[in-house]
C-alpha atoms as a PDB file:
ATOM      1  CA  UNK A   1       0.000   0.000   0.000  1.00  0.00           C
ATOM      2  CA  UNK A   2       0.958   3.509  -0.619  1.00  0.00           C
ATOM      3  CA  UNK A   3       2.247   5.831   2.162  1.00  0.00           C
ATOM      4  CA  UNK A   4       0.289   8.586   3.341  1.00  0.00           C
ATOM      5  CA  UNK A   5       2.486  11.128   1.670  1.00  0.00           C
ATOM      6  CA  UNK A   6       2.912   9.724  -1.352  1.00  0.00           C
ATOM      7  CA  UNK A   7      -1.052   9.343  -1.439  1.00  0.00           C
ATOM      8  CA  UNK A   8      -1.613  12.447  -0.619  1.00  0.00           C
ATOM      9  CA  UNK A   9       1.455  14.229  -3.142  1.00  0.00           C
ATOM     10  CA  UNK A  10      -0.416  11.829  -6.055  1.00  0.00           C
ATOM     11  CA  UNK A  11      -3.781  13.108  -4.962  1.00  0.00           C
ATOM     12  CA  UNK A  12      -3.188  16.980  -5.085  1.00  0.00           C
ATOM     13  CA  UNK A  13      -1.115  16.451  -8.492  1.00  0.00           C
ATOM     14  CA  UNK A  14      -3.179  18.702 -10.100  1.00  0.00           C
ATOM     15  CA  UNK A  15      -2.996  21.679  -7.627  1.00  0.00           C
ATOM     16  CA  UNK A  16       0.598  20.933  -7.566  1.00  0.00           C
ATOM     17  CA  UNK A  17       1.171  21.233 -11.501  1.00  0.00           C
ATOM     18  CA  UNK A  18      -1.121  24.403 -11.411  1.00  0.00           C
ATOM     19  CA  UNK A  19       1.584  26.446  -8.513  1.00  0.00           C
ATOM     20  CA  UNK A  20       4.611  24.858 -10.576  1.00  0.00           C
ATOM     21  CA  UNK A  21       3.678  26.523 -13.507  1.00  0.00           C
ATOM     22  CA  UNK A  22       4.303  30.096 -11.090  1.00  0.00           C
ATOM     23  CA  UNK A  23       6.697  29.119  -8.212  1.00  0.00           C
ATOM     24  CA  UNK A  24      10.230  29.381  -9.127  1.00  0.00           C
ATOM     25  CA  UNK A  25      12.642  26.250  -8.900  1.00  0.00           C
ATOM     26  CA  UNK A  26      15.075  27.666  -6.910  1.00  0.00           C
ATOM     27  CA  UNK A  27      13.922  27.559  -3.125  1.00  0.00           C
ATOM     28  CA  UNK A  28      16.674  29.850  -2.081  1.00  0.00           C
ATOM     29  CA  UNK A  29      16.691  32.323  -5.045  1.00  0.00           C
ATOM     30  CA  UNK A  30      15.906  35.566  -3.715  1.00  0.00           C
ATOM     31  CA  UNK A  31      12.850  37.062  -5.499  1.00  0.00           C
ATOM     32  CA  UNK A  32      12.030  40.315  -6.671  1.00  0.00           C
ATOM     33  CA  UNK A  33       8.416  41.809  -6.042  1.00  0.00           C
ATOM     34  CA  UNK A  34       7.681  40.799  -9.589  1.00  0.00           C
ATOM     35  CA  UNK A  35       7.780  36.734  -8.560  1.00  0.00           C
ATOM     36  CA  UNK A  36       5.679  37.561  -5.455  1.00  0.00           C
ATOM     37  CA  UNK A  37       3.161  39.139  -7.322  1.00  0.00           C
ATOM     38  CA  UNK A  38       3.282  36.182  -9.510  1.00  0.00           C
ATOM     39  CA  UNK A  39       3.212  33.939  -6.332  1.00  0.00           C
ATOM     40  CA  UNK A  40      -0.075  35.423  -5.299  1.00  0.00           C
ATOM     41  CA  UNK A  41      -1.498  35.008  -8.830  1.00  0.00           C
ATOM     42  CA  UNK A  42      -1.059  31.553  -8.684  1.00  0.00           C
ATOM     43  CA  UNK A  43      -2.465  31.474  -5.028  1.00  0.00           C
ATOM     44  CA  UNK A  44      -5.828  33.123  -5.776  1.00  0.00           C
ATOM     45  CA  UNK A  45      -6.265  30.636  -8.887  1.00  0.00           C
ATOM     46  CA  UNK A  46      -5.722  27.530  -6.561  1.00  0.00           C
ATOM     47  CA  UNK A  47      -8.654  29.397  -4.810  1.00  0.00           C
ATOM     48  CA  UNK A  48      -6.768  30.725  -1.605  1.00  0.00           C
ATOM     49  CA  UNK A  49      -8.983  33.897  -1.578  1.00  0.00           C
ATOM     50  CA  UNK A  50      -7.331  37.104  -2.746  1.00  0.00           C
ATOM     51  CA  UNK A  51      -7.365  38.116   0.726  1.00  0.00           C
ATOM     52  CA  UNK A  52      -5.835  35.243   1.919  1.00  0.00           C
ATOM     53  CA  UNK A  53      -3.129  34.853  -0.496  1.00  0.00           C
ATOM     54  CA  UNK A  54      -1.750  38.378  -0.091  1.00  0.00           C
ATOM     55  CA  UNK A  55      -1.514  38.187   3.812  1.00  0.00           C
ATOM     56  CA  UNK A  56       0.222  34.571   3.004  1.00  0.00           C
ATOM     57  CA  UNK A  57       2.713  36.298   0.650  1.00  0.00           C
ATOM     58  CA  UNK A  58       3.237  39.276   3.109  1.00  0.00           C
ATOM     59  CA  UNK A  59       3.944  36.995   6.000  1.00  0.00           C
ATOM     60  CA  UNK A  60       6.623  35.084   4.207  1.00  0.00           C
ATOM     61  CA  UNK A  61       8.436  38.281   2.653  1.00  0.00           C
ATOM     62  CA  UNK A  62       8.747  39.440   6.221  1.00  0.00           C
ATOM     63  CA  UNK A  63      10.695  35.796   7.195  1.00  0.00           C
ATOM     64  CA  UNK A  64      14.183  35.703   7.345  1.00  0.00           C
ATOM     65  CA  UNK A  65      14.447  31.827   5.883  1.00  0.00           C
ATOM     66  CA  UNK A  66      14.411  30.942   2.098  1.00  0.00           C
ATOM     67  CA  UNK A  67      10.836  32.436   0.084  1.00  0.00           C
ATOM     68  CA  UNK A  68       8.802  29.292  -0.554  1.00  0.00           C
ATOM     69  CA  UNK A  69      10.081  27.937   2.782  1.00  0.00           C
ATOM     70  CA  UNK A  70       8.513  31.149   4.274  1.00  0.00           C
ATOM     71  CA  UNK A  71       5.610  30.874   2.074  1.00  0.00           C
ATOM     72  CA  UNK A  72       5.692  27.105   3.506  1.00  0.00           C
ATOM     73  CA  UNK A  73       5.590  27.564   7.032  1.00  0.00           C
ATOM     74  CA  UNK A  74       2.968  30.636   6.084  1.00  0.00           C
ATOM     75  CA  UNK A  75       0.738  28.354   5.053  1.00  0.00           C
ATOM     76  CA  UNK A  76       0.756  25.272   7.812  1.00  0.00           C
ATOM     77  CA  UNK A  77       0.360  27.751  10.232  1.00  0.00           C
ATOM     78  CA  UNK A  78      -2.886  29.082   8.772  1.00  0.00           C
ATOM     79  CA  UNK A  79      -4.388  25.884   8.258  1.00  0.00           C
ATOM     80  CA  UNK A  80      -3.085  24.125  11.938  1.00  0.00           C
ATOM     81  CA  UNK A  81      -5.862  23.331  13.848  1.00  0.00           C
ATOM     82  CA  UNK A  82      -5.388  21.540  17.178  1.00  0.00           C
ATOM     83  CA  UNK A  83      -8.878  21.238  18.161  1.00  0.00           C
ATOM     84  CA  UNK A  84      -9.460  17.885  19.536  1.00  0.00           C
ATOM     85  CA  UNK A  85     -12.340  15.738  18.543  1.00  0.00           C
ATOM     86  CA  UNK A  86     -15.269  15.445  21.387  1.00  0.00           C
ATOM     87  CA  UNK A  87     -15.920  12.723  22.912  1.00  0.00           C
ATOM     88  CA  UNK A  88     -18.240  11.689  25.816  1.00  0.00           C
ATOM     89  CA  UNK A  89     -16.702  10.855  28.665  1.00  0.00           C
ATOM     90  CA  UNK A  90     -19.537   8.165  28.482  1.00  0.00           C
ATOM     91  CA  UNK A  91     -21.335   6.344  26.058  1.00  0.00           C
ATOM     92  CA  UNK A  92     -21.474   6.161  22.117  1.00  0.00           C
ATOM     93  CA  UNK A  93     -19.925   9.235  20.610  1.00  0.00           C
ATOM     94  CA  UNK A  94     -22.380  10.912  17.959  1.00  0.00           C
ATOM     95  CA  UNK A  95     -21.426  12.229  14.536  1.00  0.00           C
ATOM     96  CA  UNK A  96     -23.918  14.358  12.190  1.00  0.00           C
ATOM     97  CA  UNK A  97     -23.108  13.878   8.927  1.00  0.00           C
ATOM     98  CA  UNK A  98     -24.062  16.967   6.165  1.00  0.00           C
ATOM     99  CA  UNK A  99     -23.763  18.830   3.162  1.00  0.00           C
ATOM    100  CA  UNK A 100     -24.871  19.197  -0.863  1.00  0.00           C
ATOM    101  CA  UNK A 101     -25.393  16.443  -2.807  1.00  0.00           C
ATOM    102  CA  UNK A 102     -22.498  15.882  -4.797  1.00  0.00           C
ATOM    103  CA  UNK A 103     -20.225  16.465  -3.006  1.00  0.00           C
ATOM    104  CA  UNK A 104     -19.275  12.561  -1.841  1.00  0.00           C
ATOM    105  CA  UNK A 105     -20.758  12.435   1.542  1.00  0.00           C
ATOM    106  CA  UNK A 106     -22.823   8.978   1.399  1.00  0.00           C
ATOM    107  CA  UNK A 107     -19.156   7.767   0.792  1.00  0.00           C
ATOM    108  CA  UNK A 108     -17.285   9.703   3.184  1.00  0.00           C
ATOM    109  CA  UNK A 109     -19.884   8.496   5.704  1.00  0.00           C
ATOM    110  CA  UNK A 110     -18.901   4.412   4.915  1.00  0.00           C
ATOM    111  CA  UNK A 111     -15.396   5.245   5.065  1.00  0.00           C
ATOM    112  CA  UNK A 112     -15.248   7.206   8.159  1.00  0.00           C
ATOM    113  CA  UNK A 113     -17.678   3.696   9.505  1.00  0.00           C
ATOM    114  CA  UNK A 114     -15.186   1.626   8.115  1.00  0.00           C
ATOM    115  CA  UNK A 115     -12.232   3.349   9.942  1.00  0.00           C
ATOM    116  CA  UNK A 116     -13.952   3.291  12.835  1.00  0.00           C
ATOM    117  CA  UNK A 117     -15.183  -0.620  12.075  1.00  0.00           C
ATOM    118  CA  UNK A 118     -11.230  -1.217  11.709  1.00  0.00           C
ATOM    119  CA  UNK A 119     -10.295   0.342  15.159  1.00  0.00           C
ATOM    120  CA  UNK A 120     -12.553  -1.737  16.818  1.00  0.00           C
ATOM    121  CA  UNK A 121     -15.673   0.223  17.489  1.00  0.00           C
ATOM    122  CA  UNK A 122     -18.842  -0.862  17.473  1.00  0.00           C
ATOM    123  CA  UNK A 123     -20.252   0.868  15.281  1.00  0.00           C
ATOM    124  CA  UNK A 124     -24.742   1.962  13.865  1.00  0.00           C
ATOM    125  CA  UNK A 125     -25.150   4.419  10.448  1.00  0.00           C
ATOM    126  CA  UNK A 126     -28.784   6.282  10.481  1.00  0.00           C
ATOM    127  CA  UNK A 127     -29.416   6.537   7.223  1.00  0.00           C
ATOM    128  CA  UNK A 128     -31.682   9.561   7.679  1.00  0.00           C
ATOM    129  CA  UNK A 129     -31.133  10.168   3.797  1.00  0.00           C
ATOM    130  CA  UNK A 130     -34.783   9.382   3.175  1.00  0.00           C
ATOM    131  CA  UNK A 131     -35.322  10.802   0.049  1.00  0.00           C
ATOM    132  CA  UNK A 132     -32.739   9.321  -1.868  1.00  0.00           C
ATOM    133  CA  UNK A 133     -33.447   5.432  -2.226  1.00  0.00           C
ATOM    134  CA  UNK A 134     -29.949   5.168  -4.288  1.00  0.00           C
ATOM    135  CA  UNK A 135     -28.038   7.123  -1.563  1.00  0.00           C
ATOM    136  CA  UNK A 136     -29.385   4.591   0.979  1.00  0.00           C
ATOM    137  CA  UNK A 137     -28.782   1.359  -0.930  1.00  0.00           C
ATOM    138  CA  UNK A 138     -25.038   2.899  -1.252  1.00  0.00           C
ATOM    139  CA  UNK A 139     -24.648   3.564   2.286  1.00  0.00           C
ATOM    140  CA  UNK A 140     -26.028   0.168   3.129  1.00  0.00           C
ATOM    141  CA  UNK A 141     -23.261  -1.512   1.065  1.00  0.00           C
ATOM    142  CA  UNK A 142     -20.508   0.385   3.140  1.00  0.00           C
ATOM    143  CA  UNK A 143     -22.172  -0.521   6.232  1.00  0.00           C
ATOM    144  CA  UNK A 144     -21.986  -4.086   5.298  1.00  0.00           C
ATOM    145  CA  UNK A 145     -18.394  -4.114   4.276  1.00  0.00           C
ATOM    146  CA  UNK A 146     -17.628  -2.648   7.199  1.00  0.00           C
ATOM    147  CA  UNK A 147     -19.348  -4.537   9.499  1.00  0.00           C
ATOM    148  CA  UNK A 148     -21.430  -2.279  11.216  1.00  0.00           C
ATOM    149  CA  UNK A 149     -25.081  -1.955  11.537  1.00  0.00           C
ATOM    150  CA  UNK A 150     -27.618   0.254  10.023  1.00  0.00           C
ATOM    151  CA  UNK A 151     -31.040   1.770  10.811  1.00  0.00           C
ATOM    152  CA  UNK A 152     -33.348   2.708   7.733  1.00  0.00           C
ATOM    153  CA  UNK A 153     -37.027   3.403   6.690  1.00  0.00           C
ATOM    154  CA  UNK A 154     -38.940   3.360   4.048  1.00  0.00           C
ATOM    155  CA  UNK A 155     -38.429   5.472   0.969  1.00  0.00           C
ATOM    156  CA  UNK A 156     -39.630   9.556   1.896  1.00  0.00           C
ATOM    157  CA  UNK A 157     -39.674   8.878   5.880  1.00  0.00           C
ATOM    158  CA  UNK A 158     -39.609  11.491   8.102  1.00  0.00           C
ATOM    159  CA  UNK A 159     -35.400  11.965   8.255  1.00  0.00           C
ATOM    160  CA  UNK A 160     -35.782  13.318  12.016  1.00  0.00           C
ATOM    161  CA  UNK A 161     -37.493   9.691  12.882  1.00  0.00           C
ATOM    162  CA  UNK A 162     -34.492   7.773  11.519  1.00  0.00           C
ATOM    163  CA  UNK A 163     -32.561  10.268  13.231  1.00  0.00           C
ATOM    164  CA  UNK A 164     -34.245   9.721  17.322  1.00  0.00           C
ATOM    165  CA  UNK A 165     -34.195   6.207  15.731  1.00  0.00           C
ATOM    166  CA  UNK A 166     -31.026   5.556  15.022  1.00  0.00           C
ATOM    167  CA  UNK A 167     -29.747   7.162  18.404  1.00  0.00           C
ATOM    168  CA  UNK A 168     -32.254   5.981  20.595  1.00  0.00           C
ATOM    169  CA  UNK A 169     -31.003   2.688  19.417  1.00  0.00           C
ATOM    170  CA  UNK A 170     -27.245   3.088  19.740  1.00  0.00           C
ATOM    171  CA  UNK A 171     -27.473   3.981  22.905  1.00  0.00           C
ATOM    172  CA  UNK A 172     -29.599   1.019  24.051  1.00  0.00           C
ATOM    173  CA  UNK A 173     -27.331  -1.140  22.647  1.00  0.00           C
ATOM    174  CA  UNK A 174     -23.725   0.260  23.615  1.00  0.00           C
ATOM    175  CA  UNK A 175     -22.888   1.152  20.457  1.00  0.00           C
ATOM    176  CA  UNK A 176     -19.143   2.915  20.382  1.00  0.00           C
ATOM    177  CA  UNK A 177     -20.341   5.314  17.779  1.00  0.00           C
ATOM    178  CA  UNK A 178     -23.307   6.454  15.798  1.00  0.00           C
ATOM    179  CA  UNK A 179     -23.155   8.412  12.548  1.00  0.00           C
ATOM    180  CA  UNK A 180     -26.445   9.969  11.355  1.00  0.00           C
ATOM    181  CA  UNK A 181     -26.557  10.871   7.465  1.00  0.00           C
ATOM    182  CA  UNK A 182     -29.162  13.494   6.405  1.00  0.00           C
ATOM    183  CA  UNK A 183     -30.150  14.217   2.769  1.00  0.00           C
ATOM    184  CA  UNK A 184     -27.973  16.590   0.844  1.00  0.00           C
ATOM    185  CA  UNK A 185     -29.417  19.931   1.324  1.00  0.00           C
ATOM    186  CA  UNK A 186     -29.261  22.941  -0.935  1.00  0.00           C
ATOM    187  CA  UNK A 187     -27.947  26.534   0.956  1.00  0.00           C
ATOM    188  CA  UNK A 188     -30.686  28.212  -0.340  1.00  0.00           C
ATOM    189  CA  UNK A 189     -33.534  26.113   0.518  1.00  0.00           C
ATOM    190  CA  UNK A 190     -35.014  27.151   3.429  1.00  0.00           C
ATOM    191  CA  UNK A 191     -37.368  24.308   3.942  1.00  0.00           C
ATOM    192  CA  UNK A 192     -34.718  21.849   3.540  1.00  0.00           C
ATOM    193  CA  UNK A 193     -32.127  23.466   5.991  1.00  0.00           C
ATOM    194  CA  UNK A 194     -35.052  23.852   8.237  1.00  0.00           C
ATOM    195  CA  UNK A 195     -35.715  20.210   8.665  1.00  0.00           C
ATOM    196  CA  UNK A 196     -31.905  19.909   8.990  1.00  0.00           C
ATOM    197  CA  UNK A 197     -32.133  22.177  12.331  1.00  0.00           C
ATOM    198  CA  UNK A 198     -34.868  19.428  13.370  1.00  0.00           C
ATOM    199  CA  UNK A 199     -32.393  16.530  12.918  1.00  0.00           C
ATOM    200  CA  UNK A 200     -29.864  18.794  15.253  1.00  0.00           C
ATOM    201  CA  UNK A 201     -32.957  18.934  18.036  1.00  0.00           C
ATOM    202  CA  UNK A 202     -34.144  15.676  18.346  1.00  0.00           C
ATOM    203  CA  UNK A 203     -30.816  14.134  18.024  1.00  0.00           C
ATOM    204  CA  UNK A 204     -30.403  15.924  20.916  1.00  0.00           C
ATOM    205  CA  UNK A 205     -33.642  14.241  22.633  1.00  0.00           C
ATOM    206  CA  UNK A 206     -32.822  11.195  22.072  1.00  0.00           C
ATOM    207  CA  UNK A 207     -29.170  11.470  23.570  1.00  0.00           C
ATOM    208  CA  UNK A 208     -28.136  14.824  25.684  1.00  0.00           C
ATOM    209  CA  UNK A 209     -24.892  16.900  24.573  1.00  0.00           C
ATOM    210  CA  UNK A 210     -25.299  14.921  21.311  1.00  0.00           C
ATOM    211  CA  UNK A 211     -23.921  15.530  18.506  1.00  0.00           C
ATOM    212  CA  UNK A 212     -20.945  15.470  19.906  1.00  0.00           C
ATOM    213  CA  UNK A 213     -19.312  16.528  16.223  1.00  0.00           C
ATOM    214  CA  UNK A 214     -21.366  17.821  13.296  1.00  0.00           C
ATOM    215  CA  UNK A 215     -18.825  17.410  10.182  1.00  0.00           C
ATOM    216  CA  UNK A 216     -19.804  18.970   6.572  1.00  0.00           C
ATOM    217  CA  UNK A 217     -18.639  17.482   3.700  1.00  0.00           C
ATOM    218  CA  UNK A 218     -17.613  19.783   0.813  1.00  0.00           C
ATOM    219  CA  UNK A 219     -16.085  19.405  -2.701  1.00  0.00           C
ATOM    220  CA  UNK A 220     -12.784  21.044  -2.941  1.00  0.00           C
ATOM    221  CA  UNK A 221     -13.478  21.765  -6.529  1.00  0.00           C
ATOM    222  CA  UNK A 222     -16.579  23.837  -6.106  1.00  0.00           C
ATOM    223  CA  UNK A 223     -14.660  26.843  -5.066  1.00  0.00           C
ATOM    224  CA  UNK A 224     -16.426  29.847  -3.695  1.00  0.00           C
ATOM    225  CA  UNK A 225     -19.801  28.070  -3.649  1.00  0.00           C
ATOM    226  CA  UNK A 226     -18.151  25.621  -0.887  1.00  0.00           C
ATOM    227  CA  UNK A 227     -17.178  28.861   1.300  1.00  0.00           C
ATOM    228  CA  UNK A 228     -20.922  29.810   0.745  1.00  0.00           C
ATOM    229  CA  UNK A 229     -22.137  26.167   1.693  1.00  0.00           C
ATOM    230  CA  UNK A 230     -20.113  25.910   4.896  1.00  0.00           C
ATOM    231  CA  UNK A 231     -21.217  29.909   6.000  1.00  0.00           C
ATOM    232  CA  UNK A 232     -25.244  28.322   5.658  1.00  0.00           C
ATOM    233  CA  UNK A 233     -24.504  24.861   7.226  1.00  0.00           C
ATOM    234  CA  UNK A 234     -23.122  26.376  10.448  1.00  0.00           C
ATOM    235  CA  UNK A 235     -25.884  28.716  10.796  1.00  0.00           C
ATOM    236  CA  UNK A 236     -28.042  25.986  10.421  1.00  0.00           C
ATOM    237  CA  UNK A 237     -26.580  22.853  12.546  1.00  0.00           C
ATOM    238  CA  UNK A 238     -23.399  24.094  14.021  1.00  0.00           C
ATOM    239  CA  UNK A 239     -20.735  22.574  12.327  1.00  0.00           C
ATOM    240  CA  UNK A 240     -17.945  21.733  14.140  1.00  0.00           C
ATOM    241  CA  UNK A 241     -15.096  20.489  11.357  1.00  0.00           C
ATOM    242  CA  UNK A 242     -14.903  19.878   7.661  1.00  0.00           C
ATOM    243  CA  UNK A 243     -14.005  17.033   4.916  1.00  0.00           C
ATOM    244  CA  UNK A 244     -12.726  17.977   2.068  1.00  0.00           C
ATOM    245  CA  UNK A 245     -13.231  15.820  -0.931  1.00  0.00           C
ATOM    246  CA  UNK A 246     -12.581  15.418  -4.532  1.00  0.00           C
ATOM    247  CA  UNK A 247      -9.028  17.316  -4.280  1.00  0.00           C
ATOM    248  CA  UNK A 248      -7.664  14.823  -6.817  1.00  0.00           C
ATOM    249  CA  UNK A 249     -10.255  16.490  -9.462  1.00  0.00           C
ATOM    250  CA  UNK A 250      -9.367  19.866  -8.780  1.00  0.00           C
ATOM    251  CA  UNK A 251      -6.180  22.240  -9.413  1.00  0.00           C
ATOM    252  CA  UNK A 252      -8.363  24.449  -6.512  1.00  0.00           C
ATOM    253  CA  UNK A 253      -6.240  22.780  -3.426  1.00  0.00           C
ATOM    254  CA  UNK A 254      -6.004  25.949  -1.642  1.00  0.00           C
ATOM    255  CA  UNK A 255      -9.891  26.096  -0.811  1.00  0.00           C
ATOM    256  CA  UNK A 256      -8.472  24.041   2.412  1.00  0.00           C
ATOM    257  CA  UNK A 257      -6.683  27.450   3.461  1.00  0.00           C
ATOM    258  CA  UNK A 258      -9.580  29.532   2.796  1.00  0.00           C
ATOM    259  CA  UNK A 259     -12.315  27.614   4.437  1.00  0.00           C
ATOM    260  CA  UNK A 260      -9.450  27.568   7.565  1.00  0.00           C
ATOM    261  CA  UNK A 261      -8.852  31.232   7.612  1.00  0.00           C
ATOM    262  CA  UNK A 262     -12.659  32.421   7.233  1.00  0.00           C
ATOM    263  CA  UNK A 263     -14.084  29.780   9.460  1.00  0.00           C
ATOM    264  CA  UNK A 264     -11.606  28.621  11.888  1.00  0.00           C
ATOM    265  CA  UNK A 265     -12.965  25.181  11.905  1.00  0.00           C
ATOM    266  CA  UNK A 266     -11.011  22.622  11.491  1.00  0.00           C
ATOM    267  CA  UNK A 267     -10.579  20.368   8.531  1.00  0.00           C
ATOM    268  CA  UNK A 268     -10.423  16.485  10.066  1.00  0.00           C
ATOM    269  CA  UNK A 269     -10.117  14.657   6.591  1.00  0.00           C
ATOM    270  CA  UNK A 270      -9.538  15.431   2.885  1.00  0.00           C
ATOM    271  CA  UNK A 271     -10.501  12.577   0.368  1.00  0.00           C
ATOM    272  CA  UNK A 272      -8.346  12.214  -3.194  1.00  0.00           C
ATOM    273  CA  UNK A 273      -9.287   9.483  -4.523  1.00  0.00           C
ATOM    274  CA  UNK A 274     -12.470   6.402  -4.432  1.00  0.00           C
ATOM    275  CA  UNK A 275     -10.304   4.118  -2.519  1.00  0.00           C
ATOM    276  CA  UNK A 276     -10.702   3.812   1.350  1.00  0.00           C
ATOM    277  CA  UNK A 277      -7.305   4.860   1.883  1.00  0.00           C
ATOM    278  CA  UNK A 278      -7.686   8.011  -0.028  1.00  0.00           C
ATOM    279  CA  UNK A 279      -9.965   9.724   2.572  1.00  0.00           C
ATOM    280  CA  UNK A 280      -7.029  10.690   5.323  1.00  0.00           C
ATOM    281  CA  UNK A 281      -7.191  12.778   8.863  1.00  0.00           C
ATOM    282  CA  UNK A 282      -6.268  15.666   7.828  1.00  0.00           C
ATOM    283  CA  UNK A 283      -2.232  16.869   8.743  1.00  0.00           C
ATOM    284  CA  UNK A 284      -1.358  20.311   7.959  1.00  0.00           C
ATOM    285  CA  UNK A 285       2.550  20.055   7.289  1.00  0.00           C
ATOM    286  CA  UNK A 286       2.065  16.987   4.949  1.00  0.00           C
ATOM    287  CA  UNK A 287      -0.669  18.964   3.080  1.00  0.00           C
ATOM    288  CA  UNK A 288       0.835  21.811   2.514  1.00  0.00           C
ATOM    289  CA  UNK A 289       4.091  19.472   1.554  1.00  0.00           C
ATOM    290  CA  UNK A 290       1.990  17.867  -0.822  1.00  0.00           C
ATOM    291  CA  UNK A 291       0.742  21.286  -2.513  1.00  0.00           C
ATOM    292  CA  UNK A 292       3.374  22.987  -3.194  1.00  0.00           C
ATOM    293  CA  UNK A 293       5.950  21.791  -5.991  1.00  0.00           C
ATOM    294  CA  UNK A 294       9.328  20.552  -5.217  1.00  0.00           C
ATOM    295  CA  UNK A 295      11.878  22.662  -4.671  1.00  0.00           C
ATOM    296  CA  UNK A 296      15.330  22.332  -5.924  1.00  0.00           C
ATOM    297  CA  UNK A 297      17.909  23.645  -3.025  1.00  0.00           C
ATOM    298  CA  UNK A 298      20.565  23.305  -5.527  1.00  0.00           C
ATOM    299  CA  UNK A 299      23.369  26.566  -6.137  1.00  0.00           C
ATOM    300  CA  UNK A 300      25.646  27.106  -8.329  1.00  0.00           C
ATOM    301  CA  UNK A 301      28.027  26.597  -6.045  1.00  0.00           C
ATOM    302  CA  UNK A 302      31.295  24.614  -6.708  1.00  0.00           C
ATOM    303  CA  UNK A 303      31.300  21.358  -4.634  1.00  0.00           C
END
């Protein structure tokens, strides 16, 4: 199997390529304010926010290592987030699954049971999806590869049933964790994101201080519209951290940075690829490793 990095450098190939084309070989090349303007260009088209990539570029001019090293450490440190994951010091820890259709999350969601499948949790998927008989018959095929058990209804129930359902259930049973999928909503539907909000409350019912984590799912190629998605979704049912998906289709890597820097939430995984091993935790220094090109550290030095 392939390591992490090298997963991860394959996966964000095309966001890679795309800063190449801008970023001078030479990390240690001194560069005039020409390059830097350059440097931002190429940030803002890898969809780092204008904003964002001139306070990136102005924080690494002021550094006293080499440029892209600067511009390096510039960008872990914006997208570092130490926030732990909550858990209950007590019973089955709860995660609310959301987001647009699109934009992978009925996969995401039988990965992340897998994973948890693999570590030895026990582990129940509501699949509160209701509306979607395809995106249930999916999830149900994760659920049985990983082992874990799912609750479901008939086609156009009531998602906030399956949701009290599903919980009610898992914590009868001990379960280690419970993940609730809900139907991919559109932003600007305010009957939809209302009976989102409902999920939130009777989740709650069921199971006090639950969700413990409310994690939106977002395609890393849809660009502003994901900032726009994630600025609703909170509103709506408090969303605590992000996955990223679909970098591996996108030259737009540096929508991670953005979301990080107007949100502050932290991003937990980022999927490139269909495989199970291509949705990984999220780790800033290894990201940002992976985004940027290569540098050559070479001089023309005599040895």
């Amino acid at each position: 199997m392939a390591s992490f990095f090298s997963r991860l450098t394959k996966g964000l190939s095309r966001s890679r390529d795309s800063l190449s084309q801008t970023l001078p070989a030479n990390s240690e090349k001194a560069l005039s304010n020409a390059d830097w303007l350059d440097i931002e260009d190429a940030l803002i088209m890898a969809d780092c926010g204008a904003e964002q990539a001139m306070a990136l570029v102005e924080k690494a001019k002021k550094e006293r290592k080499s440029p892209l090293e600067s511009l390096k450490r510039a960008m872990i440190a914006k997208v570092e987030n130490h926030q732990p994951v909550i858990h209950p010091s007590d019973g089955p820890f709860v995660l609310l699954v959301i987001g647009v259709n699109g934009t992978g999350k009925t996969t995401t969601i039988g990965k992340l049971a897998t994973m948890f499948a693999n570590e030895g949790k026990k582990v129940m998927v509501g699949a509160a999806d209701t509306f979607r008989a395809a995106a249930v018959d999916q999830l149900a095929v994760w659920v049985e590869r990983a082992g874990a058990d799912m609750v479901r209804q008939h086609e156009g129930a009531d998602p906030a049933a399956v949701a009290f359902d599903t919980v009610q259930r898992g914590v009868a049973r001990n379960y280690d964790v419970i993940i609730v999928d809900t139907a991919g909503r559109v932003q600007t539907d305010k009957g939809l994101m209302d009976e989102l909000a409902k999920v939130r409350r009777v989740i709650t019912k069921a199971y006090p201080d639950a969700p413990h984590e409310v994690w939106q799912v977002v395609d890393g190629g849809t660009g502003q519209n994901a900032v726009v998605q994630v600025e609703k979704f909170r509103e709506t049912a408090g969303t605590s951290g992000l996955i990223v998906t679909k970098l591996d289709g996108s030259a737009k890597g540096g929508i991670v940075l953005q979301l990080t820097d107007r949100f502050g939430l932290p991003i937990r995984y980022v999927g490139v690829g269909e495989l199970l091993e291509d949705l990984m935790p999220f780790d800033a220094e290894a990201f940002v490793s992976s985004l940027l090109p290569e540098q050559d550290k070479s001089t023309d030095s005599p040895i």
